[in-house]
C-alpha atoms as a PDB file:
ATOM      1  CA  UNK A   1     -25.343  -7.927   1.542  1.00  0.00           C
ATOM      2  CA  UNK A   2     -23.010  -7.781   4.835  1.00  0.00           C
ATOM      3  CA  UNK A   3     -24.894 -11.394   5.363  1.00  0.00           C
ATOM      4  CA  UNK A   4     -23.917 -12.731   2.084  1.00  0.00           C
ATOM      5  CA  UNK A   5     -19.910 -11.361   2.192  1.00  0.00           C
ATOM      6  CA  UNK A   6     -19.782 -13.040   5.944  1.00  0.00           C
ATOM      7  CA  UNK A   7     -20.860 -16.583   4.622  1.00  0.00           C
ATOM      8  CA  UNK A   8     -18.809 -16.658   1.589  1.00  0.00           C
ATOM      9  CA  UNK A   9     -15.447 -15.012   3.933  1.00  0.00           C
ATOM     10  CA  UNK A  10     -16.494 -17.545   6.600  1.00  0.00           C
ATOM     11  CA  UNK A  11     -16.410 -20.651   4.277  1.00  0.00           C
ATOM     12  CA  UNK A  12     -13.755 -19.853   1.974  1.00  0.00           C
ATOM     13  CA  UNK A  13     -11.547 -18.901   5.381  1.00  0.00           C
ATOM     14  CA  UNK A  14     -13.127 -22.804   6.535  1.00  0.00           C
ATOM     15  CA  UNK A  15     -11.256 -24.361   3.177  1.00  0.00           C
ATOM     16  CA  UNK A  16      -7.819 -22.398   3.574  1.00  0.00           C
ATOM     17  CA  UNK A  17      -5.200 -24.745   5.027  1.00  0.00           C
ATOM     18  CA  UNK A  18      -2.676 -23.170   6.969  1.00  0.00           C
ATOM     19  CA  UNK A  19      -0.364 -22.775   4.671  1.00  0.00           C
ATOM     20  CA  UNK A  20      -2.838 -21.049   2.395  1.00  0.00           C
ATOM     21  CA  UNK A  21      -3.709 -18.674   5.149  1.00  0.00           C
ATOM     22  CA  UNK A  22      -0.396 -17.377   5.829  1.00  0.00           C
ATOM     23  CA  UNK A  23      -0.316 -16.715   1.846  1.00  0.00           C
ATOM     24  CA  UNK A  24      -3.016 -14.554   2.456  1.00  0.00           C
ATOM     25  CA  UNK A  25      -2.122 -12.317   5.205  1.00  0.00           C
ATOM     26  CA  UNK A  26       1.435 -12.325   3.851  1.00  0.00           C
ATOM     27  CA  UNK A  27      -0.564 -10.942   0.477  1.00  0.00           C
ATOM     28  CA  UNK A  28      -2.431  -8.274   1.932  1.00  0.00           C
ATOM     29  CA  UNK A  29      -0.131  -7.601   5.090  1.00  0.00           C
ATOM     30  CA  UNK A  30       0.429  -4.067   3.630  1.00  0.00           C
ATOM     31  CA  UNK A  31      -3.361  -3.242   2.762  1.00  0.00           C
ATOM     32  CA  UNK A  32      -4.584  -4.881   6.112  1.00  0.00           C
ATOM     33  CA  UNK A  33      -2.203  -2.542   7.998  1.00  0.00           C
ATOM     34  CA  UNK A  34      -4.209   0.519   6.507  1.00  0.00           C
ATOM     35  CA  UNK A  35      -7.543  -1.005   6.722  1.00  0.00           C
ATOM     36  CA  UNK A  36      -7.744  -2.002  10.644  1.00  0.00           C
ATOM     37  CA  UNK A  37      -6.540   1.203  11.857  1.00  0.00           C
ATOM     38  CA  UNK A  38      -9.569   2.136  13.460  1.00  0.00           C
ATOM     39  CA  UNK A  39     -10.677  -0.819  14.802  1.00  0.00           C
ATOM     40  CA  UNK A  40      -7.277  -2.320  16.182  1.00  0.00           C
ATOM     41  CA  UNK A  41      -8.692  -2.302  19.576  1.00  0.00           C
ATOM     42  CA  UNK A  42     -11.417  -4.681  18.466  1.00  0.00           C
ATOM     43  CA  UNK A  43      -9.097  -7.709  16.885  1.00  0.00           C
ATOM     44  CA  UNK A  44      -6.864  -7.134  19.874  1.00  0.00           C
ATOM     45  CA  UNK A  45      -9.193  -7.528  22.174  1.00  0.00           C
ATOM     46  CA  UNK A  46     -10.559 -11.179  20.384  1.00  0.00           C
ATOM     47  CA  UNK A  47      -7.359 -12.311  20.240  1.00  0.00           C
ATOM     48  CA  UNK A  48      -6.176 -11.992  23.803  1.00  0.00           C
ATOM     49  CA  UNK A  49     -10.247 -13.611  23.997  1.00  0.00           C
ATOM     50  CA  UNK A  50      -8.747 -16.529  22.379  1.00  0.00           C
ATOM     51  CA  UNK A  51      -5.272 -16.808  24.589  1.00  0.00           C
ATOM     52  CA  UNK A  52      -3.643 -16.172  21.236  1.00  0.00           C
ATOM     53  CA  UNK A  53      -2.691 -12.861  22.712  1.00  0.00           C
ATOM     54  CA  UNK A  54      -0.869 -12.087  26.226  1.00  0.00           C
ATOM     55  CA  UNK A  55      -2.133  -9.190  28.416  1.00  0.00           C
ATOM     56  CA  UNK A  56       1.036  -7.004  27.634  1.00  0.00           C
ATOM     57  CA  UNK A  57       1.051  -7.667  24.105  1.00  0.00           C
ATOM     58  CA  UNK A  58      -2.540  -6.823  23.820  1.00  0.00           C
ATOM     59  CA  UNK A  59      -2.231  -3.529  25.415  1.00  0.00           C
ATOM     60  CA  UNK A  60       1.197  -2.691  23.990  1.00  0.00           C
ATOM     61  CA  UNK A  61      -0.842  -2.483  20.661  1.00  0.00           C
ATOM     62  CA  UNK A  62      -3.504  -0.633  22.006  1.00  0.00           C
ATOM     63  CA  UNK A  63      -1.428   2.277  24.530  1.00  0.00           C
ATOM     64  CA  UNK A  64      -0.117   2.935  20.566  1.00  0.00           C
ATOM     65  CA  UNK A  65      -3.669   3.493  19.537  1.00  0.00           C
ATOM     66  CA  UNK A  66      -4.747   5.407  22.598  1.00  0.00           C
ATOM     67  CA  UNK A  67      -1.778   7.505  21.849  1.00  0.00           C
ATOM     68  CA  UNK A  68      -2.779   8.724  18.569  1.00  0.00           C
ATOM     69  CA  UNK A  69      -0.252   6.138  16.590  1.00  0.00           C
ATOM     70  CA  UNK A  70      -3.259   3.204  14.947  1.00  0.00           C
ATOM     71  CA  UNK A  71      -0.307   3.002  12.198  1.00  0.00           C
ATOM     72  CA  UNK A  72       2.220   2.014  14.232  1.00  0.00           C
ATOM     73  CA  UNK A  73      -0.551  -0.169  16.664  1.00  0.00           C
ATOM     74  CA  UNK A  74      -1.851  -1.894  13.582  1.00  0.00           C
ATOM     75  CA  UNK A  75       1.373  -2.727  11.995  1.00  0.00           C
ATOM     76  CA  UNK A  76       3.062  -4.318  15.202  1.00  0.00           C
ATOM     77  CA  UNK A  77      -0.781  -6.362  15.451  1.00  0.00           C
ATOM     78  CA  UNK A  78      -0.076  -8.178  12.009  1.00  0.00           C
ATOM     79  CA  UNK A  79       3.657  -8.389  13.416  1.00  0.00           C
ATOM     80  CA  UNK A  80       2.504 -10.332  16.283  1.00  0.00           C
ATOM     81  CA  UNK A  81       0.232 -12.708  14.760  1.00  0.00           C
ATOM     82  CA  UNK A  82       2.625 -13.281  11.841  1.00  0.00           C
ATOM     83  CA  UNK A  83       4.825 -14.662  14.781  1.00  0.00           C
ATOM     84  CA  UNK A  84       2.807 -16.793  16.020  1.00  0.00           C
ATOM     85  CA  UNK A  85       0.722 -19.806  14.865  1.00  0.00           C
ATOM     86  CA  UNK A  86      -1.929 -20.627  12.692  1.00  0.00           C
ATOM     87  CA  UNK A  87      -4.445 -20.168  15.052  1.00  0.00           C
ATOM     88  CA  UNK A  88      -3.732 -16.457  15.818  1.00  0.00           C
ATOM     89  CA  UNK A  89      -3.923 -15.640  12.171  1.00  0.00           C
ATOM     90  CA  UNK A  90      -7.719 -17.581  11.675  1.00  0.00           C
ATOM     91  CA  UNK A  91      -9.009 -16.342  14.682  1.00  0.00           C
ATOM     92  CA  UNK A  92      -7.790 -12.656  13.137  1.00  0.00           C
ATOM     93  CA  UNK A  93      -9.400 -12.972   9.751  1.00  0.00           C
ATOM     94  CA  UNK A  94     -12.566 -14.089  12.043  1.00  0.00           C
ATOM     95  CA  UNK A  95     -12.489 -10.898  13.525  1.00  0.00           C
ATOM     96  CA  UNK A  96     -12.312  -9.127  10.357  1.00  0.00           C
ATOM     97  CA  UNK A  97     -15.491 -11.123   9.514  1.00  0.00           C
ATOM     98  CA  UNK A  98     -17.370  -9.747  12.719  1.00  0.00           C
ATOM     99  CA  UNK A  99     -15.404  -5.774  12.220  1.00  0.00           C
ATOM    100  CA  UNK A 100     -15.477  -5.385   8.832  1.00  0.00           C
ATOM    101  CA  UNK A 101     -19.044  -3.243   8.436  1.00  0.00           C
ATOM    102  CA  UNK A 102     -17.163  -0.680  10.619  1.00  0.00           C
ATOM    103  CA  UNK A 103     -14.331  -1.022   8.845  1.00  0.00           C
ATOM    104  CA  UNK A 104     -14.658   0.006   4.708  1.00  0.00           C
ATOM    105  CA  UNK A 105     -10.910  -0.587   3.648  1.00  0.00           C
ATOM    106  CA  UNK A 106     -11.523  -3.812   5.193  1.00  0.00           C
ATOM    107  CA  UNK A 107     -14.983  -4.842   3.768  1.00  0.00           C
ATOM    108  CA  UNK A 108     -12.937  -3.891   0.435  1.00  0.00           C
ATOM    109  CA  UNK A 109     -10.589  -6.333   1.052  1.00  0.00           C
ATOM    110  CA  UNK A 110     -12.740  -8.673   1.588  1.00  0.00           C
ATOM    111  CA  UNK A 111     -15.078  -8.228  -1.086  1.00  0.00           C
ATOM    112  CA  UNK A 112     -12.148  -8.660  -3.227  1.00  0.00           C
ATOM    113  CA  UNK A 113     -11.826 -12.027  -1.605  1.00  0.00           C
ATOM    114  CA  UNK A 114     -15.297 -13.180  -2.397  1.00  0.00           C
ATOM    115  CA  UNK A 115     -15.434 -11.908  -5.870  1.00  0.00           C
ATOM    116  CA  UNK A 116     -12.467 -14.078  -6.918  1.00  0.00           C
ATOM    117  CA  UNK A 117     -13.311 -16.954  -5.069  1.00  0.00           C
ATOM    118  CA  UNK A 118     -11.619 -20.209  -5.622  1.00  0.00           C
ATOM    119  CA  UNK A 119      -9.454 -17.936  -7.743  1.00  0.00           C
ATOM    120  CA  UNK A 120      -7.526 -15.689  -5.212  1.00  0.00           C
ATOM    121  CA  UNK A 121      -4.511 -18.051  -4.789  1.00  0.00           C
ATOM    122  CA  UNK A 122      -4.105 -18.081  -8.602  1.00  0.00           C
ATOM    123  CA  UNK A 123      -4.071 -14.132  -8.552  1.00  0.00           C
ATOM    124  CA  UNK A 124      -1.593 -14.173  -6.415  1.00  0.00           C
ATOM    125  CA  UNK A 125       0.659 -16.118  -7.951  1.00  0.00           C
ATOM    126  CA  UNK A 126       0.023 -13.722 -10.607  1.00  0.00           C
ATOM    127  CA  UNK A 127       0.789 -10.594  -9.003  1.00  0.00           C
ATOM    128  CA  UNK A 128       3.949 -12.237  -7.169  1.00  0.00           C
ATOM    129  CA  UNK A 129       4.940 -12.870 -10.938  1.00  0.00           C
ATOM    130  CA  UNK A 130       4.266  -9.536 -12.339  1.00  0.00           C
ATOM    131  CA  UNK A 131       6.162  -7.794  -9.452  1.00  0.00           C
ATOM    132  CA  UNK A 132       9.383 -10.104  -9.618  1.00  0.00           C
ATOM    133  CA  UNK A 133      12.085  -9.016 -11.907  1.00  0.00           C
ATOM    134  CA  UNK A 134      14.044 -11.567 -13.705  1.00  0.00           C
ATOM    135  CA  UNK A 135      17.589 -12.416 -12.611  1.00  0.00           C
ATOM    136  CA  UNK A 136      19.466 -11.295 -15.728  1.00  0.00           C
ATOM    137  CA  UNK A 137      17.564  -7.982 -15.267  1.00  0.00           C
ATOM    138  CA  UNK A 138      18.120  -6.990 -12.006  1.00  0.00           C
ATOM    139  CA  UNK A 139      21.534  -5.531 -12.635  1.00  0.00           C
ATOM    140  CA  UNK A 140      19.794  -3.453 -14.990  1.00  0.00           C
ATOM    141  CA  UNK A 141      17.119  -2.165 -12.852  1.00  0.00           C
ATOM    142  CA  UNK A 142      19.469  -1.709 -10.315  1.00  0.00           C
ATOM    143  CA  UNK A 143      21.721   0.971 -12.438  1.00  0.00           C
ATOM    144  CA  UNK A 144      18.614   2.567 -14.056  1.00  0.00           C
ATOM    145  CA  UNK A 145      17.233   3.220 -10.100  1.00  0.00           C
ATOM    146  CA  UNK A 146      20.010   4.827  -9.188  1.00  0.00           C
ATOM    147  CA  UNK A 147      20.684   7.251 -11.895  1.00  0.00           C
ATOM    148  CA  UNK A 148      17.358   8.342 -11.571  1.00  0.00           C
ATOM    149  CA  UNK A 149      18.004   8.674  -8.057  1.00  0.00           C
ATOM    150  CA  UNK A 150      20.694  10.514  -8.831  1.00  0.00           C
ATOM    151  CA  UNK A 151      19.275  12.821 -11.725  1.00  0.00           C
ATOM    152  CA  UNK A 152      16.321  13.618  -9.122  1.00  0.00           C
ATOM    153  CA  UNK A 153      17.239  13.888  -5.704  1.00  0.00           C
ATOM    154  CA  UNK A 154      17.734  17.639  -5.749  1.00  0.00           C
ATOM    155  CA  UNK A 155      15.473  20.572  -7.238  1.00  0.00           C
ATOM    156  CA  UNK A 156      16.785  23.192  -8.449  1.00  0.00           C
ATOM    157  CA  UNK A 157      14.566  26.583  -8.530  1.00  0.00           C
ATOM    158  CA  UNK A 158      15.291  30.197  -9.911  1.00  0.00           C
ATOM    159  CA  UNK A 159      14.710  32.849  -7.825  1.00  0.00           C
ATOM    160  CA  UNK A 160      14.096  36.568  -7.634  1.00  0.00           C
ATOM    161  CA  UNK A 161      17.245  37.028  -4.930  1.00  0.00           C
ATOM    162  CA  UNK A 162      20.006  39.177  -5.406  1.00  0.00           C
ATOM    163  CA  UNK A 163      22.496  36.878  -3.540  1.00  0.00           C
ATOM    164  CA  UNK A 164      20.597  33.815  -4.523  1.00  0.00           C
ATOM    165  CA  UNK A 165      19.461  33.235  -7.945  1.00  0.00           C
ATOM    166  CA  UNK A 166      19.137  29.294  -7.852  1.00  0.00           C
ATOM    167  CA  UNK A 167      18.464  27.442  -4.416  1.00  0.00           C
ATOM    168  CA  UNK A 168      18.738  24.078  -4.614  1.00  0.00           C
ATOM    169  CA  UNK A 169      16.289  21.684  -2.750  1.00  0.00           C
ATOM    170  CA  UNK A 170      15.969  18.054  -1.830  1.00  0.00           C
ATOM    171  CA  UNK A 171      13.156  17.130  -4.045  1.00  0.00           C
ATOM    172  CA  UNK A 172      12.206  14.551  -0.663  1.00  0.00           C
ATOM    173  CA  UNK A 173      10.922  18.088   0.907  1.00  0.00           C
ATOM    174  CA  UNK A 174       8.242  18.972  -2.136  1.00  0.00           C
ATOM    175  CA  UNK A 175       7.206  15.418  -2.759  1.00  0.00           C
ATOM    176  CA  UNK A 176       3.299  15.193  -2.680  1.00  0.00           C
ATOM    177  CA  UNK A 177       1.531  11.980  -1.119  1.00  0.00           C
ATOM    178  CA  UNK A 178      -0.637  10.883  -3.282  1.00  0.00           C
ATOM    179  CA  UNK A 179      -4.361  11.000  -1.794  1.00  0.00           C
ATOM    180  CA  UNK A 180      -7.713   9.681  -3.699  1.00  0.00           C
ATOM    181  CA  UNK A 181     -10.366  12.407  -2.968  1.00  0.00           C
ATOM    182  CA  UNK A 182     -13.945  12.857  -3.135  1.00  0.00           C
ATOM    183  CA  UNK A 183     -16.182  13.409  -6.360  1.00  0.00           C
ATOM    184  CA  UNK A 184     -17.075  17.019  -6.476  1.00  0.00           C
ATOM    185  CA  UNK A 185     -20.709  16.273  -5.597  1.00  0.00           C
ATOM    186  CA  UNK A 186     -19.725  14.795  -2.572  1.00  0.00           C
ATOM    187  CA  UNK A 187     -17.612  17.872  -1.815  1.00  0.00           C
ATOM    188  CA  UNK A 188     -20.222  20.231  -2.826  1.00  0.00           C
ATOM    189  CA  UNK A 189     -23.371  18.312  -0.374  1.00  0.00           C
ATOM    190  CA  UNK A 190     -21.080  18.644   2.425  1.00  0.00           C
ATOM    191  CA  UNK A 191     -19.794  22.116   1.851  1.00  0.00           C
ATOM    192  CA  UNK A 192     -22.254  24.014   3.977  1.00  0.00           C
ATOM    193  CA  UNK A 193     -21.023  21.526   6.911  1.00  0.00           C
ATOM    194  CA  UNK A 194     -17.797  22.844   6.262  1.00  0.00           C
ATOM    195  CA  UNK A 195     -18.467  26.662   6.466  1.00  0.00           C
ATOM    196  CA  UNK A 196     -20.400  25.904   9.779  1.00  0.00           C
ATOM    197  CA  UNK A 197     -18.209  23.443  12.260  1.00  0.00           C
ATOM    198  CA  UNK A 198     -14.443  24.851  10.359  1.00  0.00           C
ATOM    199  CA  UNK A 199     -11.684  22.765  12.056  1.00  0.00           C
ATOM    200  CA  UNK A 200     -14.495  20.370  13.796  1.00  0.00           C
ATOM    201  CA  UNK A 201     -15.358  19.624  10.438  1.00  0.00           C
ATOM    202  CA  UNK A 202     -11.390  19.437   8.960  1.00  0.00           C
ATOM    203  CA  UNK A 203     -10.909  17.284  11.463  1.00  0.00           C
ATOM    204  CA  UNK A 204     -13.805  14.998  11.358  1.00  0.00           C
ATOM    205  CA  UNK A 205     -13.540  14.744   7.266  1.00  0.00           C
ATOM    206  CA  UNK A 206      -9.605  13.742   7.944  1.00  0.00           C
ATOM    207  CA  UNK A 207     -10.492  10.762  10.438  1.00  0.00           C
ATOM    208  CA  UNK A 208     -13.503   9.668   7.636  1.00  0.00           C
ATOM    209  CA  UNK A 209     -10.581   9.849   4.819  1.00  0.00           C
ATOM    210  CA  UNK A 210      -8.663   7.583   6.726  1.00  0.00           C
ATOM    211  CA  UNK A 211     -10.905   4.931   7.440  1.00  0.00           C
ATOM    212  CA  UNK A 212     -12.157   4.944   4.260  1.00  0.00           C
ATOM    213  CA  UNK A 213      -9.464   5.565   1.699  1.00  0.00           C
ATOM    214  CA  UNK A 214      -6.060   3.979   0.866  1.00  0.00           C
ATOM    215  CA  UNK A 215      -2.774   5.441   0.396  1.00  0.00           C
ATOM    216  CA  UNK A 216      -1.303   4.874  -3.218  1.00  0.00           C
ATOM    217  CA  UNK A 217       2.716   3.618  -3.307  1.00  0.00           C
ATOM    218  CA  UNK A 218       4.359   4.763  -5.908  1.00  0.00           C
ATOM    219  CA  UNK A 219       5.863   1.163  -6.487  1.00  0.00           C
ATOM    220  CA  UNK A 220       2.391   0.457  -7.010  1.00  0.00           C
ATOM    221  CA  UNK A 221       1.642   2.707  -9.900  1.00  0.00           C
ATOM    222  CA  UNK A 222       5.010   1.656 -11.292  1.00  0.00           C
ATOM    223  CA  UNK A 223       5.940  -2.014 -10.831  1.00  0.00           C
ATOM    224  CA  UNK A 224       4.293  -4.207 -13.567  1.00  0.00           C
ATOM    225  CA  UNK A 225       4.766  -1.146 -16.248  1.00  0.00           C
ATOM    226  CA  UNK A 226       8.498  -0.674 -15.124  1.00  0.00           C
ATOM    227  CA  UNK A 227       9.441  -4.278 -15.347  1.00  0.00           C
ATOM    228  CA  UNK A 228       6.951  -4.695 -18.926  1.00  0.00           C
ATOM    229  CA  UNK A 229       8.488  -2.034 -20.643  1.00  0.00           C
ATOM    230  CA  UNK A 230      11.883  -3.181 -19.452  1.00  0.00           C
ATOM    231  CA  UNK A 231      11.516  -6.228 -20.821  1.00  0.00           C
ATOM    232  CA  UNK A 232      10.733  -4.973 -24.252  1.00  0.00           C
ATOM    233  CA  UNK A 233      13.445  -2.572 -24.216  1.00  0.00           C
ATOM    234  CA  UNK A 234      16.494  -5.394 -23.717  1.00  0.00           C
ATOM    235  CA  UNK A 235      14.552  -7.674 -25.976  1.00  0.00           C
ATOM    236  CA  UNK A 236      14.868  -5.262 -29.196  1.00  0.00           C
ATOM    237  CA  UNK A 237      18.103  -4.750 -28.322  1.00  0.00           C
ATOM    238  CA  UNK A 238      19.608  -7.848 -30.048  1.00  0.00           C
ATOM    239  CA  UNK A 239      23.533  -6.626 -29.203  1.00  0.00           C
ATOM    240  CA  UNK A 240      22.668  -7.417 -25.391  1.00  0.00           C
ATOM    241  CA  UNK A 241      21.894  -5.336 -22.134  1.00  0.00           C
ATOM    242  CA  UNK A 242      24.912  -3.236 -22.915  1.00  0.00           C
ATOM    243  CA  UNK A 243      22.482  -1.206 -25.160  1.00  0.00           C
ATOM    244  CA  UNK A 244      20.380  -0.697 -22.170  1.00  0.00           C
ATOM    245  CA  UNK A 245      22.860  -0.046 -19.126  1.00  0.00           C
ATOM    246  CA  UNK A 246      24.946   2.163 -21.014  1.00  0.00           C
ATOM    247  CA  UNK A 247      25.200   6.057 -20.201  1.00  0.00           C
ATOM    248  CA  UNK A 248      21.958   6.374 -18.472  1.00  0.00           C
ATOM    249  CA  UNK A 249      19.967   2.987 -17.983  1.00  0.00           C
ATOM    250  CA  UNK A 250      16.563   3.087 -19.470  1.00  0.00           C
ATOM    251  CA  UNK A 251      17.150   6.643 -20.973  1.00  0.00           C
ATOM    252  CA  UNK A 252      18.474   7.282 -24.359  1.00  0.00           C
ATOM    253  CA  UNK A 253      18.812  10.142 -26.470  1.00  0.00           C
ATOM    254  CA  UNK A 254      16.426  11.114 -29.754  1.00  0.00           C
ATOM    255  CA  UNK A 255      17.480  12.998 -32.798  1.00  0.00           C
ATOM    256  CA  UNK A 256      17.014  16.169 -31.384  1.00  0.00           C
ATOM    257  CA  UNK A 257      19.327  15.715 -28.273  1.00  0.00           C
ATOM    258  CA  UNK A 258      17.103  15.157 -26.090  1.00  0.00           C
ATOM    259  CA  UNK A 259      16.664  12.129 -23.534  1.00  0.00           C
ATOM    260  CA  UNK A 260      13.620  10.121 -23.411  1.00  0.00           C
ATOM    261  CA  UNK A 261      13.063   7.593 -20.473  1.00  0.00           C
ATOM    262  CA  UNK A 262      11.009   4.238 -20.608  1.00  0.00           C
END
């Protein structure tokens, strides 16, 4: 299988013109970031190989790595060869080629790759699409961001003080991060591993979640609904955006009072 996903990355990177490359490391700057974390050392190292990298830019990346910072040593990687030429950025996906069975963020990636083929540039057209807003509706999503900003930025919670009945929080301090987890069978056939090695384990199971699994933005749970149902919302409005912008943008109130949001 790893034979099959290197030919088909191999020739489809062969038949990407320049421009087309840049495309796609511009497209999946963000993901790539994430998925070479662990192996930054690797595509630094064959790209100083290929004199596409100098000495003190390799190791700049990797004293970052060494340092306990592979977020910060992969992002200023894709910096660098972003920078620089066409050449940098083949060699790179080259070395995601030869890395990626290490590397299972990255193998996703490119899997993705392979599965849509001649395809990929038309997807991301697509997606480029989907996540642009159109001009006359910026304004609006402008207003409706910030008086949700607004609405939410503090938290306020009753408590069982004397002196302090409500204490009011920034709601930036209880935000969760959003993390994909493991099946509960998984969980369950290492649990005895667990019990036994404690923090080893914690620790070991936190490194393996990080190579493996990707952090979910919330502009990506939210962009091509937002934007869809904000479309529909000035369209059935036949009086204008007015309808939409005014009071609270994207909220309006039901017969019972109440405010309902997009």
């Amino acid at each position: 299988m790893d034979t099959d996903l290197n030919s088909a990355i191999s020739a489809f990177l062969s038949n990407c013109e320049d421009h087309q490359l840049f495309r796609l490391t511009r497209f999946y700057k963000e993901r790539l970031e994430q998925a070479i974390e662990e192996g930054v050392e690797g595509v630094g190292f064959m790209l100083m190989g290929e004199d596409h990298f100098t000495g003190p830019e390799y190791h700049s990346v990797t004293d970052l790595a060494e340092k306990g910072k592979r977020a910060g040593a992969s992002k200023l990687l894709l910096d660098l060869v972003m920078e620089k030429g066409s050449g940098a950025r083949r060699v790179m996906w080259e070395s995601f080629v030869k890395l990626h069975h290490h590397l299972p963020k990255l193998s996703r990636i490119l899997k993705e790759i392979r599965e849509r083929g001649d395809g990929q540039f038309a997807y991301m057209d697509t997606e480029r699409g989907l996540s642009e807003v159109p001009a006359h509706l910026k304004d609006v999503r402008r207003k409706h961001k910030e008086t949700l900003r607004t609405q939410t930025e503090t938290l306020r919670v009753n408590t069982i003080l004397m002196r302090e009945k409500v204490k009011v929080l920034q709601l930036v301090d209880r935000y969760a991060e959003l993390t994909v987890i493991s099946t509960v069978r998984d969980r369950r056939l290492v649990e005895h591993e667990m019990l036994a090695r404690g923090r080893d384990h914690e620790q070991w199971r936190e490194k393996d979640l990080r190579g493996k699994l990707e952090k979910i933005r919330t502009d990506q749970l939210f962009k091509k609904s937002f934007v869809q149902k904000l479309k529909r919302s000035v369209f059935r409005n036949k009086s204008g955006m007015s309808a939409a912008v005014a009071g609270v943008p994207g909220i309006g109130e039901n017969n019972n009072g109440t405010k309902d949001c997009l």
